[in-house]
Protein backbone atom coordinates (compact mmCIF):
# COMPACT_ATOMS: atom_id res chain seq x y z
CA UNK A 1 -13.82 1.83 -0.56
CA UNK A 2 -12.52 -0.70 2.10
CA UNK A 3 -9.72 0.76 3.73
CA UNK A 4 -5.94 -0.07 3.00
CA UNK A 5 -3.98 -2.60 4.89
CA UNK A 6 0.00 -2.46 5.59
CA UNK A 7 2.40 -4.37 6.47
CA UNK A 8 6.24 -4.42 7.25
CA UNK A 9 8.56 -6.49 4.64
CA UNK A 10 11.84 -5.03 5.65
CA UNK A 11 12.61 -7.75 7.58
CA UNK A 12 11.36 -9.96 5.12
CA UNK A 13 13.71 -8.61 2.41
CA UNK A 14 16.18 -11.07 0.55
CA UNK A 15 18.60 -7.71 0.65
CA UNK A 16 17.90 -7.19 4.09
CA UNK A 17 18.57 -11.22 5.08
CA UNK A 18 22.80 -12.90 4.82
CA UNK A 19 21.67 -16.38 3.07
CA UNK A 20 24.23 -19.00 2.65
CA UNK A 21 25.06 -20.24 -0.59
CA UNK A 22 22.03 -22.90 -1.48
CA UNK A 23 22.82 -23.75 -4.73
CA UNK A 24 27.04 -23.84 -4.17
CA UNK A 25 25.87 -26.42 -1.50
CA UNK A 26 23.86 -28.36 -3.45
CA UNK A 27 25.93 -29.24 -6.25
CA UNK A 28 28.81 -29.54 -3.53
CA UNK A 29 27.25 -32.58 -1.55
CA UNK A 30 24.07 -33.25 -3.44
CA UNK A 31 21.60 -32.08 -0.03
CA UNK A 32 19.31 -29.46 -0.08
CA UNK A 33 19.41 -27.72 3.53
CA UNK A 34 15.89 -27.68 4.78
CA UNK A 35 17.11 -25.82 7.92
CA UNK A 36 14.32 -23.52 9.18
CA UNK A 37 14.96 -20.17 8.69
CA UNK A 38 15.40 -21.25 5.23
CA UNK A 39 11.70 -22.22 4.70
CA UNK A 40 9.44 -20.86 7.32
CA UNK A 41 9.44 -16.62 7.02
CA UNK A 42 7.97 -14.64 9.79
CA UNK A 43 4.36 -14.02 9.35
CA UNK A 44 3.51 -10.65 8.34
CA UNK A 45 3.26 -7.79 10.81
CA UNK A 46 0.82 -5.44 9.69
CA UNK A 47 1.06 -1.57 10.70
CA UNK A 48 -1.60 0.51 12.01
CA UNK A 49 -2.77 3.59 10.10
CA UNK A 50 -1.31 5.91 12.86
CA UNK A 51 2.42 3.80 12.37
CA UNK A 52 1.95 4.25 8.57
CA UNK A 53 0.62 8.30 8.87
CA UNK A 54 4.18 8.53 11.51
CA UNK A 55 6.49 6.97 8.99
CA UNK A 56 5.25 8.71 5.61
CA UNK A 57 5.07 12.36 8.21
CA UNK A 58 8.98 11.53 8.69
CA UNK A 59 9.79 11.30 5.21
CA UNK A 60 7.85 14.23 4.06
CA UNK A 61 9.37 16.54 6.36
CA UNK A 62 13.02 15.34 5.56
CA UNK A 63 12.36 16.00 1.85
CA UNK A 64 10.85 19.21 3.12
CA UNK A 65 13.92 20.11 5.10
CA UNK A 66 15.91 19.60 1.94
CA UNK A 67 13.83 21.48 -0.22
CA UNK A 68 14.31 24.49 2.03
CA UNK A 69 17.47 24.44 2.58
CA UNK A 70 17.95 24.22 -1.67
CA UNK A 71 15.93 27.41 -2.02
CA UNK A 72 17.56 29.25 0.88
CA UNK A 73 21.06 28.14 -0.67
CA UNK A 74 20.20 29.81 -4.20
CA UNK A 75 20.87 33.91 -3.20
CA UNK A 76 21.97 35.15 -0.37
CA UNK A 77 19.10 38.11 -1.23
CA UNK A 78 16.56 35.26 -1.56
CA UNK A 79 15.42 33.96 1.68
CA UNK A 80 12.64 31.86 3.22
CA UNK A 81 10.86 31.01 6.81
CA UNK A 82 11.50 27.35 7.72
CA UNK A 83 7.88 26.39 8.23
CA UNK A 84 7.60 22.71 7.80
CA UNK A 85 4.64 20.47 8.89
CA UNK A 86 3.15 17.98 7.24
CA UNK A 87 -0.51 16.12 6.59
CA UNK A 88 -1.84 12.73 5.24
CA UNK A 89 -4.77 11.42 3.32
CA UNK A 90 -7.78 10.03 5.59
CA UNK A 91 -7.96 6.44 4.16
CA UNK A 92 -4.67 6.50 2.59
CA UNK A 93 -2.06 7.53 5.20
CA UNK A 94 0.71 6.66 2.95
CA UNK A 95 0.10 9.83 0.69
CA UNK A 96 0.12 12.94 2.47
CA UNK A 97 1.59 16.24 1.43
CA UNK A 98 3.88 19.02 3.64
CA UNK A 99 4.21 22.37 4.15
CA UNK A 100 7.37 23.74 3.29
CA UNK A 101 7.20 27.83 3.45
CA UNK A 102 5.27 30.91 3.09
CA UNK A 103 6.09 34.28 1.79
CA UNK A 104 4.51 37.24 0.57
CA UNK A 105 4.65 38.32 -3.04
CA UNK A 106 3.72 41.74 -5.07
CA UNK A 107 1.86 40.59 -8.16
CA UNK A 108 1.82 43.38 -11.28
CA UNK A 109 -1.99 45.64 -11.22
CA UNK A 110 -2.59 44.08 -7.25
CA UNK A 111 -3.50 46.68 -4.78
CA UNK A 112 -1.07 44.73 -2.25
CA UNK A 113 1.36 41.82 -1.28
CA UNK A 114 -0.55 38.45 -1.65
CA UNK A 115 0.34 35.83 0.98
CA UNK A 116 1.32 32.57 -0.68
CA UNK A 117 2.04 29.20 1.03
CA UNK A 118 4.35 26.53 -1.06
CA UNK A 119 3.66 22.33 -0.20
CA UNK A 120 5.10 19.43 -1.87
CA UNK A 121 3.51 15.84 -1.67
CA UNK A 122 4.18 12.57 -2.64
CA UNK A 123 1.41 12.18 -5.19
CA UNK A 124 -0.23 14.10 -8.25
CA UNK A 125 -3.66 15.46 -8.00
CA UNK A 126 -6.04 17.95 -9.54
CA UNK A 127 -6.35 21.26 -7.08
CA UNK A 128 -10.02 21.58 -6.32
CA UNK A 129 -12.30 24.47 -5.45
CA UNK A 130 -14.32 23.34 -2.53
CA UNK A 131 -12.67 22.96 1.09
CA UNK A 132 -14.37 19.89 1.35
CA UNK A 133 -12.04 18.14 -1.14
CA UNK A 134 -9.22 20.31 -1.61
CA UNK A 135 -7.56 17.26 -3.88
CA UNK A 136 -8.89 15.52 -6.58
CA UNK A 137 -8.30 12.71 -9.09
CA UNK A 138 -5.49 11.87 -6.89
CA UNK A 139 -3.12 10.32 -9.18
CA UNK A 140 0.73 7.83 -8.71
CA UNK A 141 1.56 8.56 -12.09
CA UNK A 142 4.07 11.10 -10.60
CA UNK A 143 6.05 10.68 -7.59
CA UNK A 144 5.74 14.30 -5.99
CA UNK A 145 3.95 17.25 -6.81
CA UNK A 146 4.87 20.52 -5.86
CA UNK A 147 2.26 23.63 -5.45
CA UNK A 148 1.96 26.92 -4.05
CA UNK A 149 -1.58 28.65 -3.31
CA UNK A 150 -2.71 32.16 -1.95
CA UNK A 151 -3.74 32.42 1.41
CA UNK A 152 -4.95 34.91 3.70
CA UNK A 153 -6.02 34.72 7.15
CA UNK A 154 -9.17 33.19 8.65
CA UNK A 155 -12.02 34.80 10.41
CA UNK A 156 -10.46 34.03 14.09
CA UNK A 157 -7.01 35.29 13.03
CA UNK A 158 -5.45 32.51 14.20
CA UNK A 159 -4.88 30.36 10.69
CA UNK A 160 -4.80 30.25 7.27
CA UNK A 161 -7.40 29.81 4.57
CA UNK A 162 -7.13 29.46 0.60
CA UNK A 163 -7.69 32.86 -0.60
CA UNK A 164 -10.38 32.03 -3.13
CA UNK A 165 -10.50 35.92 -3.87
CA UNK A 166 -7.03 34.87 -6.12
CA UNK A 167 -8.09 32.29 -8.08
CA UNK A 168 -11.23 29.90 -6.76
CA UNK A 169 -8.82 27.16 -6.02
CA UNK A 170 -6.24 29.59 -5.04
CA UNK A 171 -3.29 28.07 -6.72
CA UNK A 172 -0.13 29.92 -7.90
CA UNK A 173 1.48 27.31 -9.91
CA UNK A 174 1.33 22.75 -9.82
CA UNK A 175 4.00 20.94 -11.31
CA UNK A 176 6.14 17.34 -10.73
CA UNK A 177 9.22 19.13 -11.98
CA UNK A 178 11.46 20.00 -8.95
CA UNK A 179 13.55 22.84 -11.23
CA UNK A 180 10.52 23.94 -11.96
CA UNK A 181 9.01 24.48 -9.02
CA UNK A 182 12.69 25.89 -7.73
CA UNK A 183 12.33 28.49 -10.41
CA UNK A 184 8.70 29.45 -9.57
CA UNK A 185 9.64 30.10 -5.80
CA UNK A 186 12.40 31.98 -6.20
CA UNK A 187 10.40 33.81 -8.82
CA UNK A 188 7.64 34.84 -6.13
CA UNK A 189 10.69 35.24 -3.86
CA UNK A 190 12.75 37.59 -5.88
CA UNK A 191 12.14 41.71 -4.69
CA UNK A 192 13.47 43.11 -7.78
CA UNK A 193 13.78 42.61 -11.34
CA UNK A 194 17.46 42.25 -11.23
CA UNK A 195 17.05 39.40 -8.83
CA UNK A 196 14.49 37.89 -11.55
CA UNK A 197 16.25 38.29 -14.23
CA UNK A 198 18.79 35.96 -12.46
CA UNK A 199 15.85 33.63 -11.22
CA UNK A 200 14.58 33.33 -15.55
CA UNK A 201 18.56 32.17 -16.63
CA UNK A 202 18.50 28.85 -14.25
């Protein structure tokens, strides 16, 4: 697949440029202004992949930010770590997905807490099973997805893996519903059942 080209067209814009009134003129006097910034646009700039991977990075983490600070806002008993970074696709820099916050979690007949990271991304995908291709049949038929997966830490100690012991992709929960995935966090993030209960009524 040849790789994807970008450009910049917010200069470009007709919201973005103060035109003067064409048609008023022309019936007016009859003249058609040829002047040229009326006729001869600025050629395209295109963007490197780095500019593009910079620009999507920035907008991930904002609606990362937010999404934080809306699950941190829900119960004062509920609270998360602020861990935001972000990635993006390879080939595709405009799609990338970021890291939002990690917790641990108790699940009913498990011997202990299970360590569970929660991402968002601006695309839909299948969650795969190999590390090789963690996403697959990435899909724009949504505009964000929003997942959580177990994790545990890696041989060094100093990172994360999928914990493939959980599930073989790992994954808690997928879903393009925002409330949705609100309601699943604070769900893994609520101690008691009292605090669940409360979680199940949104």
């Amino acid at each position: 697949m040849s790789k994807l080209r970008y450009y910049d067209n917010a200069s470009k814009s007709k919201a973005a440029r103060v035109g003067r009134a064409i048609y008023t003129e022309f019936l007016r006097t009859g003249r058609i202004d040829r002047a040229p910034e009326d006729w001869n646009h600025q050629e395209r700039r295109y963007l490197t992949h780095s500019e593009v991977a910079a620009r999507t990075g920035k907008r991930l983490e904002t609606a990362g930010e937010t999404t934080c600070a809306r699950l941190n806002g829900f119960h004062k008993a509920i609270r998360f770590p602020k861990i935001i970074f972000h990635r993006t696709l390879a080939d595709s820099p405009h799609l990338g997905y970021c890291h939002v916050t990690a917790a641990r979690t108790r699940f009913p007949g498990s011997a202990g807490d299970i360590t569970w990271s929660f991402y968002l991304a601006n695309f839909f995908a299948d969650i795969g099973e190999a590390d090789d291709q963690f996403f697959r049949r990435v899909s724009l038929s949504y505009s964000r997805m929003y997942f959580a997966v177990a994790t545990e830490a890696s041989e060094t100690g100093k990172d994360f893996t999928i914990n493939r012991r959980f599930r073989p992709n790992g994954l808690l929960f997928r879903t393009h519903d925002p409330k949705e995935a609100l309601k699943n966090v604070l769900l893994l993030g609520a101690r008691n059942e009292e605090l669940r209960k409360i979680v199940k009524a949104l």
